[in-house]
Each structure stands twice: as structure tokens, then as C-alpha cells.
Protein backbone atom coordinates (compact mmCIF):
# COMPACT_ATOMS: atom_id res chain seq x y z
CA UNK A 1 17.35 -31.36 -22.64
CA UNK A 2 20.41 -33.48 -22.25
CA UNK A 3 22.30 -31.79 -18.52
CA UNK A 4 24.60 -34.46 -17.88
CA UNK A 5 25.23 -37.71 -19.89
CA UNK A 6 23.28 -39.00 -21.67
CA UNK A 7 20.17 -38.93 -19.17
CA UNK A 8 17.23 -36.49 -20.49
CA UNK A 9 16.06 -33.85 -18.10
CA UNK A 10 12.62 -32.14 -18.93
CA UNK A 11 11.81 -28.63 -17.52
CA UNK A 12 7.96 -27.79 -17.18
CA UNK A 13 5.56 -25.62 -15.35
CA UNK A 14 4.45 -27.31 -11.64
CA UNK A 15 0.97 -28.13 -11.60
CA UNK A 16 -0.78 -28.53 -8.02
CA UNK A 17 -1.03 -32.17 -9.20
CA UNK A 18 2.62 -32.41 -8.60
CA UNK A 19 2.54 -31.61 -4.73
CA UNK A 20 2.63 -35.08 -3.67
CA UNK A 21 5.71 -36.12 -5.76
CA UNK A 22 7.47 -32.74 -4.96
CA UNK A 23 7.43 -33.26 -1.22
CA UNK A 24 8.79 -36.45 -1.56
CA UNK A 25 11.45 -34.22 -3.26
CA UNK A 26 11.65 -31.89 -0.62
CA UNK A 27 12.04 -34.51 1.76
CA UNK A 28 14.37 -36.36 0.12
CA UNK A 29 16.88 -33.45 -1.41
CA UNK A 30 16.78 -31.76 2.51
CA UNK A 31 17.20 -35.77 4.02
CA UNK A 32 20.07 -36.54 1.67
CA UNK A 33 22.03 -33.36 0.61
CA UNK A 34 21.10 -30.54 3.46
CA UNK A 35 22.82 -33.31 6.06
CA UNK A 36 26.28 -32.43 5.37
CA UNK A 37 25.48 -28.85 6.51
CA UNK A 38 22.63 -29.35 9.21
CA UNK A 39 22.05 -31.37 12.30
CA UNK A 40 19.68 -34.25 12.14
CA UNK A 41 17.42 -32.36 14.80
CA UNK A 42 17.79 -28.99 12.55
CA UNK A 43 16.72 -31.80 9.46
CA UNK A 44 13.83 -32.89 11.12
CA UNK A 45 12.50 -29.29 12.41
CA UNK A 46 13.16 -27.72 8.97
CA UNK A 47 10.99 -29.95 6.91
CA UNK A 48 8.30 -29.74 9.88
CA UNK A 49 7.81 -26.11 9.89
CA UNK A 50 10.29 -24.44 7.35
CA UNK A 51 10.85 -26.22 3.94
CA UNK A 52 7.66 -27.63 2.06
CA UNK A 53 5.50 -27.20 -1.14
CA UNK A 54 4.13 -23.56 -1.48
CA UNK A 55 0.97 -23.43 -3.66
CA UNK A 56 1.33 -19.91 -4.57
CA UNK A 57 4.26 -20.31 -6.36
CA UNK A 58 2.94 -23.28 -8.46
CA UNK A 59 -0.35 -21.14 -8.68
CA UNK A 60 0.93 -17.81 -9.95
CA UNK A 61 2.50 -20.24 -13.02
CA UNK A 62 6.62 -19.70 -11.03
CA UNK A 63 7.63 -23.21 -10.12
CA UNK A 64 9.27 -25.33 -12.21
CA UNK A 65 9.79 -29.17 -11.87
CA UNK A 66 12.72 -30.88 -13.38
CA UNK A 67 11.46 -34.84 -14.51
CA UNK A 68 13.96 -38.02 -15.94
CA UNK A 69 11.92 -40.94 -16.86
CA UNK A 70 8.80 -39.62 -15.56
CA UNK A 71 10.14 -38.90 -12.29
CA UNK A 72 10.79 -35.41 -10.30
CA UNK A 73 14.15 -34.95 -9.71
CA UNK A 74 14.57 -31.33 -9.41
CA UNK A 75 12.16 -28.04 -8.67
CA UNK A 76 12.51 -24.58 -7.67
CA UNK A 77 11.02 -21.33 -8.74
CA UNK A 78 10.70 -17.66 -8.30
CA UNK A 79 8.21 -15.25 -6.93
CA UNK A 80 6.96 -11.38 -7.51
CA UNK A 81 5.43 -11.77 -3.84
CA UNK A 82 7.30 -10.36 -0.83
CA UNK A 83 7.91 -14.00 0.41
CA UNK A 84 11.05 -14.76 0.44
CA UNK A 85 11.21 -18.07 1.62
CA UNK A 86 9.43 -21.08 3.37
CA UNK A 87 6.56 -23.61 2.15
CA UNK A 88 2.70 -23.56 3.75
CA UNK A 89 3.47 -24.56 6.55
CA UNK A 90 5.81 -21.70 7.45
CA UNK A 91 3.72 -18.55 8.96
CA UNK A 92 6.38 -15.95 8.34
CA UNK A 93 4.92 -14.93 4.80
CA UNK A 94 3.61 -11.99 2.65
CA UNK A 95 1.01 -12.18 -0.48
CA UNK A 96 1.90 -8.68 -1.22
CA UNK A 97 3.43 -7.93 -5.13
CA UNK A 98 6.58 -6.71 -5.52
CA UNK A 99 7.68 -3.87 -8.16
CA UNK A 100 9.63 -4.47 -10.78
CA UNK A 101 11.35 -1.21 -10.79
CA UNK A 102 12.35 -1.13 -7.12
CA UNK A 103 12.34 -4.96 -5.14
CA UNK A 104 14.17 -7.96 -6.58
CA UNK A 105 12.50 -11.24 -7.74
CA UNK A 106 12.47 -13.26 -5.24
CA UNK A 107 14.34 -16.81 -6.09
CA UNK A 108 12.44 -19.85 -3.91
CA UNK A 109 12.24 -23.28 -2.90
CA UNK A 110 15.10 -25.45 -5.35
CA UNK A 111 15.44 -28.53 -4.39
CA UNK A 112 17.22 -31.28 -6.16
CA UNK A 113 16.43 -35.29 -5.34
CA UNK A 114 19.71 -36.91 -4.13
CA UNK A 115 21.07 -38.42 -6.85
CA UNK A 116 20.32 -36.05 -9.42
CA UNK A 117 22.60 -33.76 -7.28
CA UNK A 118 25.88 -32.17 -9.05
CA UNK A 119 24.30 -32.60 -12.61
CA UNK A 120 23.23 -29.22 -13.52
CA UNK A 121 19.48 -29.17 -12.54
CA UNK A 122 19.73 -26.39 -10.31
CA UNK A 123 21.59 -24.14 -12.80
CA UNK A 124 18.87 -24.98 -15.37
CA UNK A 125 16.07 -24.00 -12.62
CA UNK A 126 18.30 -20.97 -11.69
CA UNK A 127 18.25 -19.64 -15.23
CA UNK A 128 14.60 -20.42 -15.80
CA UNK A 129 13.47 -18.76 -13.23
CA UNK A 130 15.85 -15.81 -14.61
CA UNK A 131 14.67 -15.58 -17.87
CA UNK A 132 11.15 -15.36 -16.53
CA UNK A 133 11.56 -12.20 -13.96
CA UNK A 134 13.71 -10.62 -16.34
CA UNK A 135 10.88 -10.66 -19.06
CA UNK A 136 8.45 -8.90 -16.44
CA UNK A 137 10.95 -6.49 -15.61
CA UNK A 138 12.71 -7.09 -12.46
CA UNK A 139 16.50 -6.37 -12.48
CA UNK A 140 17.56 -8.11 -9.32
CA UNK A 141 16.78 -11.57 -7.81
CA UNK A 142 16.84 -12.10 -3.65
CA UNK A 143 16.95 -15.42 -2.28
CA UNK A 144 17.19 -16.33 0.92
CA UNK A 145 20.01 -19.80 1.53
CA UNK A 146 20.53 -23.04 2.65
CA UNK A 147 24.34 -23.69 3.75
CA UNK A 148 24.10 -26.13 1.26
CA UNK A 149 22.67 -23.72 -1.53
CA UNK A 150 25.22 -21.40 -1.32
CA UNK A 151 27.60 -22.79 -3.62
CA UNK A 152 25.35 -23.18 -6.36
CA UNK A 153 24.02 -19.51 -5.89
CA UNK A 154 27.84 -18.28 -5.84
CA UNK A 155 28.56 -19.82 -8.55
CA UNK A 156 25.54 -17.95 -10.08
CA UNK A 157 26.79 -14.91 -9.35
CA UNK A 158 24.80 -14.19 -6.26
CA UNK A 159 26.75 -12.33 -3.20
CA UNK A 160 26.61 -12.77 0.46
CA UNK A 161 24.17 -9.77 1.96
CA UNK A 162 23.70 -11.38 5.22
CA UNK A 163 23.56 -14.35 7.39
CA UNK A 164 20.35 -15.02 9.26
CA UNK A 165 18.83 -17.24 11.59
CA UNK A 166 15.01 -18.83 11.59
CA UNK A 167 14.04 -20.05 14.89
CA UNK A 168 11.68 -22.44 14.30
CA UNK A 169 8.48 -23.26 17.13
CA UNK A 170 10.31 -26.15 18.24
CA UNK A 171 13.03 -24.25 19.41
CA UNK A 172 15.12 -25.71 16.27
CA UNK A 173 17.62 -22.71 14.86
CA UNK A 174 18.28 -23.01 11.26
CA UNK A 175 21.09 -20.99 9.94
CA UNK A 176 20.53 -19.16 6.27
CA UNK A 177 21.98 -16.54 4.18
CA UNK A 178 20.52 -14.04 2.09
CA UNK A 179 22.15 -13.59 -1.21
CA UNK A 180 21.54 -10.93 -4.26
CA UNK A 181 22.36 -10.93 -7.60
CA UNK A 182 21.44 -8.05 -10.33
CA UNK A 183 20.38 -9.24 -13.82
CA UNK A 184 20.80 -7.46 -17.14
């Protein structure tokens, strides 16, 4: 799927084989374009204890990896567990299933390597991971922000519900906003 150019992007399923290459994602998306928003110290604390792979998500079959030439460039999925944000690492988190009929999907974890940034990847994850709660039923997606995420998610759609604040064990405060959006 041509998203910009003539460069070919490839959406797939994660597979746990893909952790190591999708932290060097994480670490590179949060390192290059999270930067302009957050301090280096908030940088350094977030992919520490906040931001990192979560296995669930790549285990209940709701990440998706973006690849050009072989390489990850893009990833982000969605989640019918009460999680709303925040890889292994982070102990803030709930297995517990959602329903359909009453809680929103919950929209996790896109990140998008440096370069690849501004070329549609996100959008493509975005409406993936649409599609896919939409076909088992859920009617609104939650998400929890990144200053720098907030654009694309606006541009989505999605609409401020609050701003929020994750103190991290270091001491480290990380500013985020939690955004909705209803789906047909």
C-alpha cells in the first residue's frame, strides 16, 4: 500500500517476534518526535517506566506493525481490555474485557519511527485498528495522548475529554490527554 510517494508501506499483524525491532521503534519515534513536546528528563523517564512493547496487545491478535523495505517504521493497535495505556513495564494496568455495548475500544501504543513521520502511517494504523473494533461491536474508541499525538487523533475526529498527568516512580510527570471518538 503506496501512503506517500512512491515508498510501499505494508500493514500486518505483530507477532511477539517483532518485540525487539518494535522497541527500537518505541525508542526511536518517543527519542525523535515526542522531544518537541517533552523534556529530555520526561523522555528518558517515559520510555523507562511508561511507553514500551505490551505483549497482550500483540497476543490477543490487536497490534499492527507498519514495514518499508523490511523494516518497522510504524505500529500501534487497539485493545478490548480496560488498559488504556502503557507497555509491561508500566504497573497501572487491567486484563479485564471490556463490553462492546457499554465501554469504548481502547486505541494503544502508535508509534511512528522518525522519518516515516508526517506520511500517513498513523492514519492507516488509526483506521485499522477502527475497522477491527467496529467489526466486534464497539461504537466508541478511548485513547489516552501524547502532546505529540494529539494532532493526529484530532484530525481523526477524536475530542479532548480531559488532560491528565502520570507520575512516574522517578518522580518524572508526564502530561497526557484522554481523547474519545464514537464510530458508526
Amino acid at each position: 500500500m503506496p501512503l506517500s510517494g512512491d515508498t510501499i508501506f505494508r500493514l500486518r499483524a505483530a507477532t511477539l517476534a517483532d518485540q525487539p525491532a518494535i522497541r527500537r521503534l518505541i525508542e526511536d519515534s518517543v527519542r525523535g518526535l515526542a522531544s518537541a513536546d517533552y523534556s529530555a528528563a520526561q523522555v528518558e523517564s517515559s520510555l523507562a517506566h511508561l511507553f514500551g512493547v505490551d505483549t497482550r496487545l500483540i497476543e490477543d491478535g490487536t497490534y499492527f506493525v507498519v514495514e518499508s523495505e523490511g523494516e518497522l517504521v510504524g505500529a500501534g493497535g487497539w485493545s478490548r481490555r480496560r488498559t488504556l495505556f502503557g507497555g509491561n513495564q508500566f504497573a497501572d494496568r487491567s486484563d479485564d474485557r471490556l463490553d462492546p455495548s457499554i465501554d469504548a475500544a481502547r486505541i494503544r501504543a502508535f508509534y511512528v519511527a522518525t522519518t516515516f513521520a508526517r506520511r500517513g502511517i498513523g492514519t492507516t494504523l488509526l483506521e485499522a485498528c477502527e475497522a477491527a473494533a467496529r467489526s466486534e461491536g464497539f461504537r466508541r474508541l478511548e485513547l489516552m495522548a501524547t502532546l505529540t499525538g494529539i494532532p493526529l487523533y484530532e484530525r481523526a475526529g477524536f475530542r479532548v475529554v480531559e488532560p491528565a498527568e502520570v507520575r512516574l516512580p522517578d518522580g518524572v510527570a508526564i502530561p497526557l490527554t484522554r481523547m474519545v471518538r464514537e464510530i458508526a
